[in-house]
Protein backbone atom coordinates (compact mmCIF):
# COMPACT_ATOMS: atom_id res chain seq x y z
CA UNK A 1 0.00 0.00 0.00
CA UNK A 2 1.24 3.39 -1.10
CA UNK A 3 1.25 5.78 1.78
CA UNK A 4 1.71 9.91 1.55
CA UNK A 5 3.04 11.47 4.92
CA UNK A 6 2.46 14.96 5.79
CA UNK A 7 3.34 16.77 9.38
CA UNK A 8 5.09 19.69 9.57
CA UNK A 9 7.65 18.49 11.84
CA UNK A 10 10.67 16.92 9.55
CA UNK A 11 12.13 14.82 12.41
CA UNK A 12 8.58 13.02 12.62
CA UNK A 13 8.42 12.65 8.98
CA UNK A 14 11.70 11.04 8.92
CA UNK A 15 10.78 8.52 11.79
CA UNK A 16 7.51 7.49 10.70
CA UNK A 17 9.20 6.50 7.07
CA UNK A 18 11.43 4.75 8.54
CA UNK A 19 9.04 2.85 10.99
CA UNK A 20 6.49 1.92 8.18
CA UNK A 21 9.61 1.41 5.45
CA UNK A 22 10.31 -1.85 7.88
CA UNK A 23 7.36 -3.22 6.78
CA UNK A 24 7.51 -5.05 3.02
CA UNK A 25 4.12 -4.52 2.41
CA UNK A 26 4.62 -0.43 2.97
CA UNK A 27 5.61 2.26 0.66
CA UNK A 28 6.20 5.94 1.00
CA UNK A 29 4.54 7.38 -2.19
CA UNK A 30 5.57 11.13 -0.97
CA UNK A 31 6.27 13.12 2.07
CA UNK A 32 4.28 16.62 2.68
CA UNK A 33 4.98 19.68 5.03
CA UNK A 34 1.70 21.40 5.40
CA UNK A 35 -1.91 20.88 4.34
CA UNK A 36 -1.76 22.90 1.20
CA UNK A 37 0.96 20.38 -0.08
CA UNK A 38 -1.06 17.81 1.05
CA UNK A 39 -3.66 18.60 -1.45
CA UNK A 40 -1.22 18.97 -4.52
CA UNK A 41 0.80 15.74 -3.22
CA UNK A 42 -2.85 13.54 -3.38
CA UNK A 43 -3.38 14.91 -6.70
CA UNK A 44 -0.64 14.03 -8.01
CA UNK A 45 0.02 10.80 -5.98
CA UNK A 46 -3.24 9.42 -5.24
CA UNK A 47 -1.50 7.59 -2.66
CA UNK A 48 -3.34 4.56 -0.80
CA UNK A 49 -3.62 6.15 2.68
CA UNK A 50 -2.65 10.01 3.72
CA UNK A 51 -1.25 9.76 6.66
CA UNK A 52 -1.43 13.61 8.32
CA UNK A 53 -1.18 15.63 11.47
CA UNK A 54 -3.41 18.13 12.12
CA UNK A 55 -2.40 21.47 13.38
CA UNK A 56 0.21 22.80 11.14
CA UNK A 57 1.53 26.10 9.54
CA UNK A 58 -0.68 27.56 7.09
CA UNK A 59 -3.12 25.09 6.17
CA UNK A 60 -4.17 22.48 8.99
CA UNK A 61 -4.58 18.72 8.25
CA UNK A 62 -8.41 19.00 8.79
CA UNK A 63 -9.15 21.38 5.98
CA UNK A 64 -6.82 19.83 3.77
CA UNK A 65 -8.49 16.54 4.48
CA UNK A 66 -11.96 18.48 4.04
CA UNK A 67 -10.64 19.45 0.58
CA UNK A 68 -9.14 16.21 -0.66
CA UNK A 69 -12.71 13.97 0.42
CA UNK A 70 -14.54 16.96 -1.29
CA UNK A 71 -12.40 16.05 -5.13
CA UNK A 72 -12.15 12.31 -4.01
CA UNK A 73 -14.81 10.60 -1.34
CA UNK A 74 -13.43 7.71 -1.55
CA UNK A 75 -9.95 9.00 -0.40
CA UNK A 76 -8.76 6.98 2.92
CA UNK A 77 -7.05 9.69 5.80
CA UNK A 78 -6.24 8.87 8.89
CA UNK A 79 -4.96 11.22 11.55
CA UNK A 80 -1.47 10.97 13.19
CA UNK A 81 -1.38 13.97 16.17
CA UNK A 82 -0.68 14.83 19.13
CA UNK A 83 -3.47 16.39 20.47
CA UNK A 84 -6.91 14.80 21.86
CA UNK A 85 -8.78 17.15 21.57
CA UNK A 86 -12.61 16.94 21.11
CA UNK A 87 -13.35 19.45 18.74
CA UNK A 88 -10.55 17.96 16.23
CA UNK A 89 -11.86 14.85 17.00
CA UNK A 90 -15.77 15.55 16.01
CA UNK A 91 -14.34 17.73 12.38
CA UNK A 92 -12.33 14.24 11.86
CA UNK A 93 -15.42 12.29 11.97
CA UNK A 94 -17.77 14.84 10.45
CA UNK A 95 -15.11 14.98 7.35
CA UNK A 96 -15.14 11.42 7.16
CA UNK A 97 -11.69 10.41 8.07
CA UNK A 98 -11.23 6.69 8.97
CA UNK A 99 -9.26 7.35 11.74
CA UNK A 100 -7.36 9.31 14.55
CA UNK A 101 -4.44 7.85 16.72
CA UNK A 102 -2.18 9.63 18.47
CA UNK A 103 1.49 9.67 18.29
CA UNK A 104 2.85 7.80 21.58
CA UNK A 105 0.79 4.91 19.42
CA UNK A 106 3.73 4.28 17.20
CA UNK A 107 3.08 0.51 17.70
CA UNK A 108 -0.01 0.70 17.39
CA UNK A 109 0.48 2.17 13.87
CA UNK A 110 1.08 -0.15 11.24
CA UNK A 111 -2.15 -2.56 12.07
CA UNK A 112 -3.91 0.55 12.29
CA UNK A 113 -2.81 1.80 8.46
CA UNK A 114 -3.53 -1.98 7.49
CA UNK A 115 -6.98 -1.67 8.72
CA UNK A 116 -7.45 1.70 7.23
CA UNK A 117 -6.58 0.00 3.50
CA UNK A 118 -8.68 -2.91 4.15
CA UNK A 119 -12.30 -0.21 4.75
CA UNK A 120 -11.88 -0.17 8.22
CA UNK A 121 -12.27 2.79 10.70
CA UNK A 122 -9.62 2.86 13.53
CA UNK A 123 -9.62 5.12 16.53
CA UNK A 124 -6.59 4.96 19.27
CA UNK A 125 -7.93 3.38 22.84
CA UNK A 126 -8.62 7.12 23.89
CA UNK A 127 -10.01 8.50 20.95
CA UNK A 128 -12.73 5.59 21.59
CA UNK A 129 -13.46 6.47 25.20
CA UNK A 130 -14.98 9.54 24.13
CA UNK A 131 -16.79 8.04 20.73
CA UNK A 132 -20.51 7.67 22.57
CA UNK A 133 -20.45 11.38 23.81
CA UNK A 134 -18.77 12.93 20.52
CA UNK A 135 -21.03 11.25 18.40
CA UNK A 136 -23.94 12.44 19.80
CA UNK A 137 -21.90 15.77 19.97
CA UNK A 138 -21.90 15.45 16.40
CA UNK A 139 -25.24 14.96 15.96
CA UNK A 140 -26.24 18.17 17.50
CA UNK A 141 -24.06 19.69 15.14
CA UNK A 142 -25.29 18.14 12.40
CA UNK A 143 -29.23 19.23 13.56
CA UNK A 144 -28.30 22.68 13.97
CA UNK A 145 -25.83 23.46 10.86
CA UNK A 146 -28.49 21.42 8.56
CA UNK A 147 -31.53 22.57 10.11
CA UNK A 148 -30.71 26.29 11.18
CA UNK A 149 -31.70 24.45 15.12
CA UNK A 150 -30.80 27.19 17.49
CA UNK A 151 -29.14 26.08 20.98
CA UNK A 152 -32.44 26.71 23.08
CA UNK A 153 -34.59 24.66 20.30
CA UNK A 154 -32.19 21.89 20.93
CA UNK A 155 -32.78 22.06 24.34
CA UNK A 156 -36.51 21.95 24.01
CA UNK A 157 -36.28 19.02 21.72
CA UNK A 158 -34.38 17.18 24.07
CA UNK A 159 -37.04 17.68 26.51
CA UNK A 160 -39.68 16.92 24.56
CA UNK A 161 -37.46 13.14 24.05
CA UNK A 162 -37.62 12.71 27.62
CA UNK A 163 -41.21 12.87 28.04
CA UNK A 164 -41.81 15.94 29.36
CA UNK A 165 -44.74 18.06 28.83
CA UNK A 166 -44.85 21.85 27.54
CA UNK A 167 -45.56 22.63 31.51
CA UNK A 168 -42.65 20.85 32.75
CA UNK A 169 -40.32 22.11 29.70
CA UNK A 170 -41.06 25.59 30.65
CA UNK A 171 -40.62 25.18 34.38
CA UNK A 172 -37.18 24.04 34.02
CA UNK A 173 -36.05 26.64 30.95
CA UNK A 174 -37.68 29.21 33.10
CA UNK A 175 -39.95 30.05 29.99
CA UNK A 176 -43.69 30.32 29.93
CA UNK A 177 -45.74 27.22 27.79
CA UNK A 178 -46.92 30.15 25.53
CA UNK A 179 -43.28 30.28 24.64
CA UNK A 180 -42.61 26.93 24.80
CA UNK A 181 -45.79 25.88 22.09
CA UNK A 182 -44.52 28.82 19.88
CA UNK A 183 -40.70 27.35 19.85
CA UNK A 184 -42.50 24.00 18.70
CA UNK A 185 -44.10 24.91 16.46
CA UNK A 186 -41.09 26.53 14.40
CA UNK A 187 -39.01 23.43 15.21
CA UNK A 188 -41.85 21.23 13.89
CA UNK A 189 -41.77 23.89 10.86
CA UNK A 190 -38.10 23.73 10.11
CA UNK A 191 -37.64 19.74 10.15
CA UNK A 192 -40.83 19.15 8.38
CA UNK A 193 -42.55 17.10 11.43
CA UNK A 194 -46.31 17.00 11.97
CA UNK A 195 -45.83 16.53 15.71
CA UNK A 196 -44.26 15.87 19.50
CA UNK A 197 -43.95 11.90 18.81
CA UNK A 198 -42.23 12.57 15.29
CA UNK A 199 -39.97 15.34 16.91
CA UNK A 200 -38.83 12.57 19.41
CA UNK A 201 -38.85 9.76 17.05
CA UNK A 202 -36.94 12.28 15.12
CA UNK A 203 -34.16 13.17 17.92
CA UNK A 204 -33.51 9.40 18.90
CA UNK A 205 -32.59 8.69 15.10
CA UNK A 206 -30.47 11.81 14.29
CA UNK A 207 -28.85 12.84 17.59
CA UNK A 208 -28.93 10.43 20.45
């Protein structure tokens, strides 16, 4: 499998070729500095895997892996960094990257690149701790870039999963039921749902 590494730190570069050079079934189809070259080195590669850190000079690994799945969906990228961080973690997933390890998982690397060329997604062991919660972080997202959802609707519809009824919503959002039936009924108006028991139906398959 033809592999194209890009991180902005040389000395990593160097040490991941020669870690995955060990292996017969590896090769190093190019080596990138920055997420712009990234781009032009796919194009011109079309490697098997893109290996690729995320923050970086210029150009960070996510939006460079944003643009190469938006010219090639099928394109496999996994993540090499050393940050756990949430919010890089959710734009990973939302981008459709099959994976994110982190970098004191050097051994952990080469099965994980393997897996990545044979379809599947691989996370490191605490990338996955957090999967449940970020994916229903994600979601959320999701509801509110798609739908135009604002935070307090998302509350609402969250409340209306649980069970609760306009009375009891408004109690505990300090908000009167007036309030509380008009918010519903522009929620109900932006995701096309006739009513409460479609909203929640709704919630459980999108978000939770």
């Amino acid at each position: 499998m033809k592999i194209l590494l890009v991180d902005d730190d040389k000395l990593v570069c160097s040490s991941l070729k020669i870690i995955l050079s060990s292996d017969p079934e590896v090769s190093i189809a190019g080596i990138g500095y920055g997420g712009q070259e990234a781009i032009q080195l796919y194009m011109k590669l079309k490697p098997d895997i893109l290996l690729m850190d995320i923050r970086m000079e210029g150009m960070s690994g996510l939006e460079a892996g944003e643009e190469i799945l938006r010219r090639y969906p099928g394109a496999k990228i996994l993540y090499l960094t050393t940050f756990l961080d949430d919010d890089y973690i959710i734009k990973a997933l939302h981008i459709g990257a099959k994976g994110y390890m982190l970098k004191q998982d050097f051994d952990s690397l080469l099965p994980a690149l393997k897996a990545v060329y044979a379809g599947q997604n691989v996370f490191g062991n605490e990338i996955i701790t957090k999967l449940p919660n970020l994916l229903g972080r994600t979601g959320e997202a999701k509801m509110i870039r798609q739908y135009g959802i604002s935070d307090k609707e998302l509350e609402i519809i969250k409340k209306i999963a649980e069970g609760l009824s306009n009375r009891e919503i408004a109690e505990q959002l300090f908000l009167s039921e007036g309030t509380i039936r008009n918010n519903i009924s522009t929620i109900l108006d932006k995701l096309n749902l006739r009513d409460r028991t479609q909203l929640a139906i709704f919630y459980y398959k999108n978000i939770k």
